[in-house]
N, C-alpha and C. Protein backbone atom coordinates (compact mmCIF):
# COMPACT_ATOMS: atom_id res chain seq x y z
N UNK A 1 175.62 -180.20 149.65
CA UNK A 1 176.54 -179.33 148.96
C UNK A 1 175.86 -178.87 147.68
N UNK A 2 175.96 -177.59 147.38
CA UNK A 2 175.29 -177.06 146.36
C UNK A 2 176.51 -176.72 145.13
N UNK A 3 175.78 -177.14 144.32
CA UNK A 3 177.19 -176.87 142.60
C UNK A 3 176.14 -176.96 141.71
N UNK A 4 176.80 -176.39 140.73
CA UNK A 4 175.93 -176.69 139.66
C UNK A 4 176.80 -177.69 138.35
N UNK A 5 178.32 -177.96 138.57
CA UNK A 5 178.88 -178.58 137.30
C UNK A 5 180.21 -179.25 138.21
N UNK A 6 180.48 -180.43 138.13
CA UNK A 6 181.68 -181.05 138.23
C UNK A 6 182.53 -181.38 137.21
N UNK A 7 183.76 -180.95 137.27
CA UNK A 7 185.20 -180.97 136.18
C UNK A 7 185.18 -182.12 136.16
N UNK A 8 185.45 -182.85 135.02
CA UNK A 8 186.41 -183.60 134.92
C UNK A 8 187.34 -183.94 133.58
N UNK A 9 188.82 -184.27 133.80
CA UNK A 9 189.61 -184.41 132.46
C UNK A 9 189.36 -185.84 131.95
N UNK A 10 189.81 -185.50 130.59
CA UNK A 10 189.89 -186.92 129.48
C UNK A 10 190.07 -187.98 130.35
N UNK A 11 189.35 -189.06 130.35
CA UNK A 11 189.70 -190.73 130.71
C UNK A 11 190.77 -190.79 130.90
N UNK A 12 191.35 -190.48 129.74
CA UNK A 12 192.77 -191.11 129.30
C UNK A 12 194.02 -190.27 129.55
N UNK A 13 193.46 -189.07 130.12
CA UNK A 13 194.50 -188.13 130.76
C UNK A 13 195.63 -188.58 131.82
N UNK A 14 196.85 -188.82 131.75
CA UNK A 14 197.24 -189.53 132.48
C UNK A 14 197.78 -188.75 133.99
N UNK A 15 197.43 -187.55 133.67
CA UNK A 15 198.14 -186.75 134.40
C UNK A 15 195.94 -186.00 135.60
N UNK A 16 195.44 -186.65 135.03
CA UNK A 16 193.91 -186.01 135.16
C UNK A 16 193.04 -186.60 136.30
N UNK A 17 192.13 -185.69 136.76
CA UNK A 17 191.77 -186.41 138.15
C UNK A 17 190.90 -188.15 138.38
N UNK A 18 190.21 -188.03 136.82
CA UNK A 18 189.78 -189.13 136.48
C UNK A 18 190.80 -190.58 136.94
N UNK A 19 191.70 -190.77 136.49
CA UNK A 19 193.17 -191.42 136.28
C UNK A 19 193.27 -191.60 137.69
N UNK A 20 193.43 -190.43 138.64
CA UNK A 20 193.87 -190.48 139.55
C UNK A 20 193.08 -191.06 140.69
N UNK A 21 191.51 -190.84 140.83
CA UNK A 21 190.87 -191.33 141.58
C UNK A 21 190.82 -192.81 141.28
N UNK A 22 190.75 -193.25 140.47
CA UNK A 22 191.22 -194.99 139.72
C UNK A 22 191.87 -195.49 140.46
N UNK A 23 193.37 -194.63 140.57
CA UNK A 23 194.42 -195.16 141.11
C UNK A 23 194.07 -195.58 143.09
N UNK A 24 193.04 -194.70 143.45
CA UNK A 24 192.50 -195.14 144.19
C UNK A 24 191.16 -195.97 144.78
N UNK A 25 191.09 -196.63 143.66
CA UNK A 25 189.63 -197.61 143.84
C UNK A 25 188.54 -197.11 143.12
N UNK A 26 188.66 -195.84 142.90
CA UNK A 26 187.10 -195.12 143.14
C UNK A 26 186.46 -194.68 141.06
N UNK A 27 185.11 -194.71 141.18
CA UNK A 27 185.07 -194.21 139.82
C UNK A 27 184.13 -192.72 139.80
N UNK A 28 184.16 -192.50 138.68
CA UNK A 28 183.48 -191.21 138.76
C UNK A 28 182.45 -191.01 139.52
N UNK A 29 181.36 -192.24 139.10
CA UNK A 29 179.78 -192.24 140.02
C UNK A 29 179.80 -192.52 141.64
N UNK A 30 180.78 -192.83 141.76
CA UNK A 30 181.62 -192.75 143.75
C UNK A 30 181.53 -190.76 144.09
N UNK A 31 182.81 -190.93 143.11
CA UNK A 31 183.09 -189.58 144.09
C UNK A 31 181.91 -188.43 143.98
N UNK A 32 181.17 -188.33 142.08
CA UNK A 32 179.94 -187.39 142.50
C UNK A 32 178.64 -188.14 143.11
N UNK A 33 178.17 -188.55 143.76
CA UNK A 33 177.60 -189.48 144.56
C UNK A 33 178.24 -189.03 145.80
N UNK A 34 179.03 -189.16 146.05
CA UNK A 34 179.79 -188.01 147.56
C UNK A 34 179.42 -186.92 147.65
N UNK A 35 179.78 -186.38 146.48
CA UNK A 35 179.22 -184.76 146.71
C UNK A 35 178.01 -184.53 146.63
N UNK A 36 177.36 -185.08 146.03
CA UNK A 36 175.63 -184.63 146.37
C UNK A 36 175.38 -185.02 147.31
N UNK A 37 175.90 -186.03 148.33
CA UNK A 37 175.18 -186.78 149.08
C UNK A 37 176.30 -186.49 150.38
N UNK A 38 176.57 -185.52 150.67
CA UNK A 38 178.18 -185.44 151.81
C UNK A 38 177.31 -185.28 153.14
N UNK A 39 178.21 -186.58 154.11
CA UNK A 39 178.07 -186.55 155.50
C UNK A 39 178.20 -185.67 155.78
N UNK A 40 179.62 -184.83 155.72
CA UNK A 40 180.44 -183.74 156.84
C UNK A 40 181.13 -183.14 155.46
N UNK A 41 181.63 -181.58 155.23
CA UNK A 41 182.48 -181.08 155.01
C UNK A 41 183.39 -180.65 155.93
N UNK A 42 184.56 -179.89 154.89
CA UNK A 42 185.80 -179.54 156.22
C UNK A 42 186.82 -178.99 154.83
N UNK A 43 187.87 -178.71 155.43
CA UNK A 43 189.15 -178.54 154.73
C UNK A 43 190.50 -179.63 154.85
N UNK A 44 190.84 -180.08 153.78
CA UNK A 44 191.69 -180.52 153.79
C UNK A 44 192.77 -180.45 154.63
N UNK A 45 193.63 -181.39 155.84
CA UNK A 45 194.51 -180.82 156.77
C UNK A 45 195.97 -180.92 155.64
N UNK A 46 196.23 -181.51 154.73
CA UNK A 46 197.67 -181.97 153.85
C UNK A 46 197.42 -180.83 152.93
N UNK A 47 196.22 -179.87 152.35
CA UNK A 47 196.08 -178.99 151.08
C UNK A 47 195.69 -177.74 151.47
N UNK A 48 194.77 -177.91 151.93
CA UNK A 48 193.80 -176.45 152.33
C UNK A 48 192.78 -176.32 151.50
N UNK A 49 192.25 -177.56 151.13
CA UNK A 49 191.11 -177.28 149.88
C UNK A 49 189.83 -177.95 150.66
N UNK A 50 189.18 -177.28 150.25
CA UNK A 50 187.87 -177.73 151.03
C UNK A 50 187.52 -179.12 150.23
N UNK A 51 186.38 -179.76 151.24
CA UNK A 51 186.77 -181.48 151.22
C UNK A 51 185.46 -182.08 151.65
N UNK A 52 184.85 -183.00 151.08
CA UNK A 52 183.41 -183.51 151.79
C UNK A 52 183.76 -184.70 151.86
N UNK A 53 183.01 -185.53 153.05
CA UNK A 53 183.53 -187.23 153.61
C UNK A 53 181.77 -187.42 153.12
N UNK A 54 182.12 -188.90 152.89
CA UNK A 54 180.52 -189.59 152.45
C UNK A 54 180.49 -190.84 151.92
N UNK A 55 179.31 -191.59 152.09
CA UNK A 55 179.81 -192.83 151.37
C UNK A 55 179.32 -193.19 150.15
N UNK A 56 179.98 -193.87 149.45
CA UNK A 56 179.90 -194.16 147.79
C UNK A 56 178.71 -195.44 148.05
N UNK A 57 178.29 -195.80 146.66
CA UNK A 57 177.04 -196.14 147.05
C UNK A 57 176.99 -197.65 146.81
N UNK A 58 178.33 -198.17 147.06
CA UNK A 58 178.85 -199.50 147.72
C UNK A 58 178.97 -199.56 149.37
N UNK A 59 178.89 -198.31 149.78
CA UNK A 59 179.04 -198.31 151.31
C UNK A 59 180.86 -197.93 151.82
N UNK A 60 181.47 -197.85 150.46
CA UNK A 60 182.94 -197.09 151.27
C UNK A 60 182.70 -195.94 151.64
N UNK A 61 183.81 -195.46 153.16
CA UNK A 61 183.61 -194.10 153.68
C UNK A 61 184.80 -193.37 152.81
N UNK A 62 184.48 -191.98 152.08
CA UNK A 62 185.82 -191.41 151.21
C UNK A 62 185.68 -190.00 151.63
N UNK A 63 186.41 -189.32 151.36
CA UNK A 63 187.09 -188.13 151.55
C UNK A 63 187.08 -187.46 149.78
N UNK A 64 186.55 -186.62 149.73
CA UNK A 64 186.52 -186.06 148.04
C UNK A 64 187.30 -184.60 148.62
N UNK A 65 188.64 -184.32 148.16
CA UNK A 65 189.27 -182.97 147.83
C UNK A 65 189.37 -182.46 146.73
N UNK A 66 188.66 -181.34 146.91
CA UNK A 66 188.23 -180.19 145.22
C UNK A 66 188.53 -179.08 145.79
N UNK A 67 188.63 -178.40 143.96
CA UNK A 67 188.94 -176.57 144.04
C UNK A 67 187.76 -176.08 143.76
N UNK A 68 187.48 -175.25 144.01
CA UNK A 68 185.69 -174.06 143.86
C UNK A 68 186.73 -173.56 142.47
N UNK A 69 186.38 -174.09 140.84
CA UNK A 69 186.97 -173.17 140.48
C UNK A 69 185.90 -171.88 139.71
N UNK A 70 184.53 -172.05 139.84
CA UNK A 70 183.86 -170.81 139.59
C UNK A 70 182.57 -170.70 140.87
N UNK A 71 181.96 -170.17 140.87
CA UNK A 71 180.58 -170.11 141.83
C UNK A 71 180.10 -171.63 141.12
N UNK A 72 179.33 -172.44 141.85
CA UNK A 72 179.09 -173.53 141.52
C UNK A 72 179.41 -174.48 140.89
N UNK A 73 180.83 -174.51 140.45
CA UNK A 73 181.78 -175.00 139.61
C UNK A 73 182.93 -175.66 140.51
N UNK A 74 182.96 -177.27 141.00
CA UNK A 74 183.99 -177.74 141.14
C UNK A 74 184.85 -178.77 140.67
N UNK A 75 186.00 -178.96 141.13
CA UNK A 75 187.12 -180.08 140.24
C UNK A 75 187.73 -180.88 141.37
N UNK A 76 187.33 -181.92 141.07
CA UNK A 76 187.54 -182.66 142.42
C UNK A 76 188.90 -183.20 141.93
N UNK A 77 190.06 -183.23 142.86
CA UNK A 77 191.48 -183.05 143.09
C UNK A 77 191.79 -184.64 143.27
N UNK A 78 191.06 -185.52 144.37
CA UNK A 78 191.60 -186.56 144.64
C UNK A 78 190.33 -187.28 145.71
N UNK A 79 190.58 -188.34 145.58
CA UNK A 79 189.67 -188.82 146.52
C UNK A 79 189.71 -190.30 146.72
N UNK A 80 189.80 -190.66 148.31
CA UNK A 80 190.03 -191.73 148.73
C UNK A 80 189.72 -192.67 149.88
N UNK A 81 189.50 -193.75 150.53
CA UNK A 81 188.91 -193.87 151.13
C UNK A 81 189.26 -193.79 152.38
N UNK A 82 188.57 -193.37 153.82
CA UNK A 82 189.56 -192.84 154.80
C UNK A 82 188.69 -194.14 155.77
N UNK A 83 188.88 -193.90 156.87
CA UNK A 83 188.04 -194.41 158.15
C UNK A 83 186.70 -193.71 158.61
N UNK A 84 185.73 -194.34 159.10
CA UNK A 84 184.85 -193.32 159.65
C UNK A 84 185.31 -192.85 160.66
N UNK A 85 184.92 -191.82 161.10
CA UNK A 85 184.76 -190.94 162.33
C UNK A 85 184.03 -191.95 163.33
């Protein structure tokens, strides 16, 4: 996957994707570590946002859902760990 910058809000944002991927196990160096490194992309079937599966570099399989919000610019939405294929 090609980008040139990943979003992310304040730590302490409680409302922010940081916060939120927490809430699912995962820390920052997981989910971008996914995206440079993605098995499979696809689109989200629950959002419609495009989505890369890959594993974090403990060996969990996760699912990273982000918005394209400029040409090489994404904000990863949520991310969690699914099953392999």
């Amino acid at each position: 996957m090609r980008f040139l910058a990943i979003l992310w809000d304040e730590d302490e944002e409680p409302d922010g994707n940081v916060q939120h991927i927490a809430e699912h196990g995962l820390l920052i160096e997981d989910v971008e570590f996914v995206l440079e490194n993605p098995t499979s992309e696809g689109t989200s079937k629950s959002s419609g946002r495009p989505c890369c599966f890959g594993f974090t570099p403990d060996g969990d399989y996760v699912i990273v859902v982000y918005e394209l919000v400029d040409e090489g610019i994404i904000y990863p939405v949520t991310a969690h760990e699914v099953p392999e294929p």
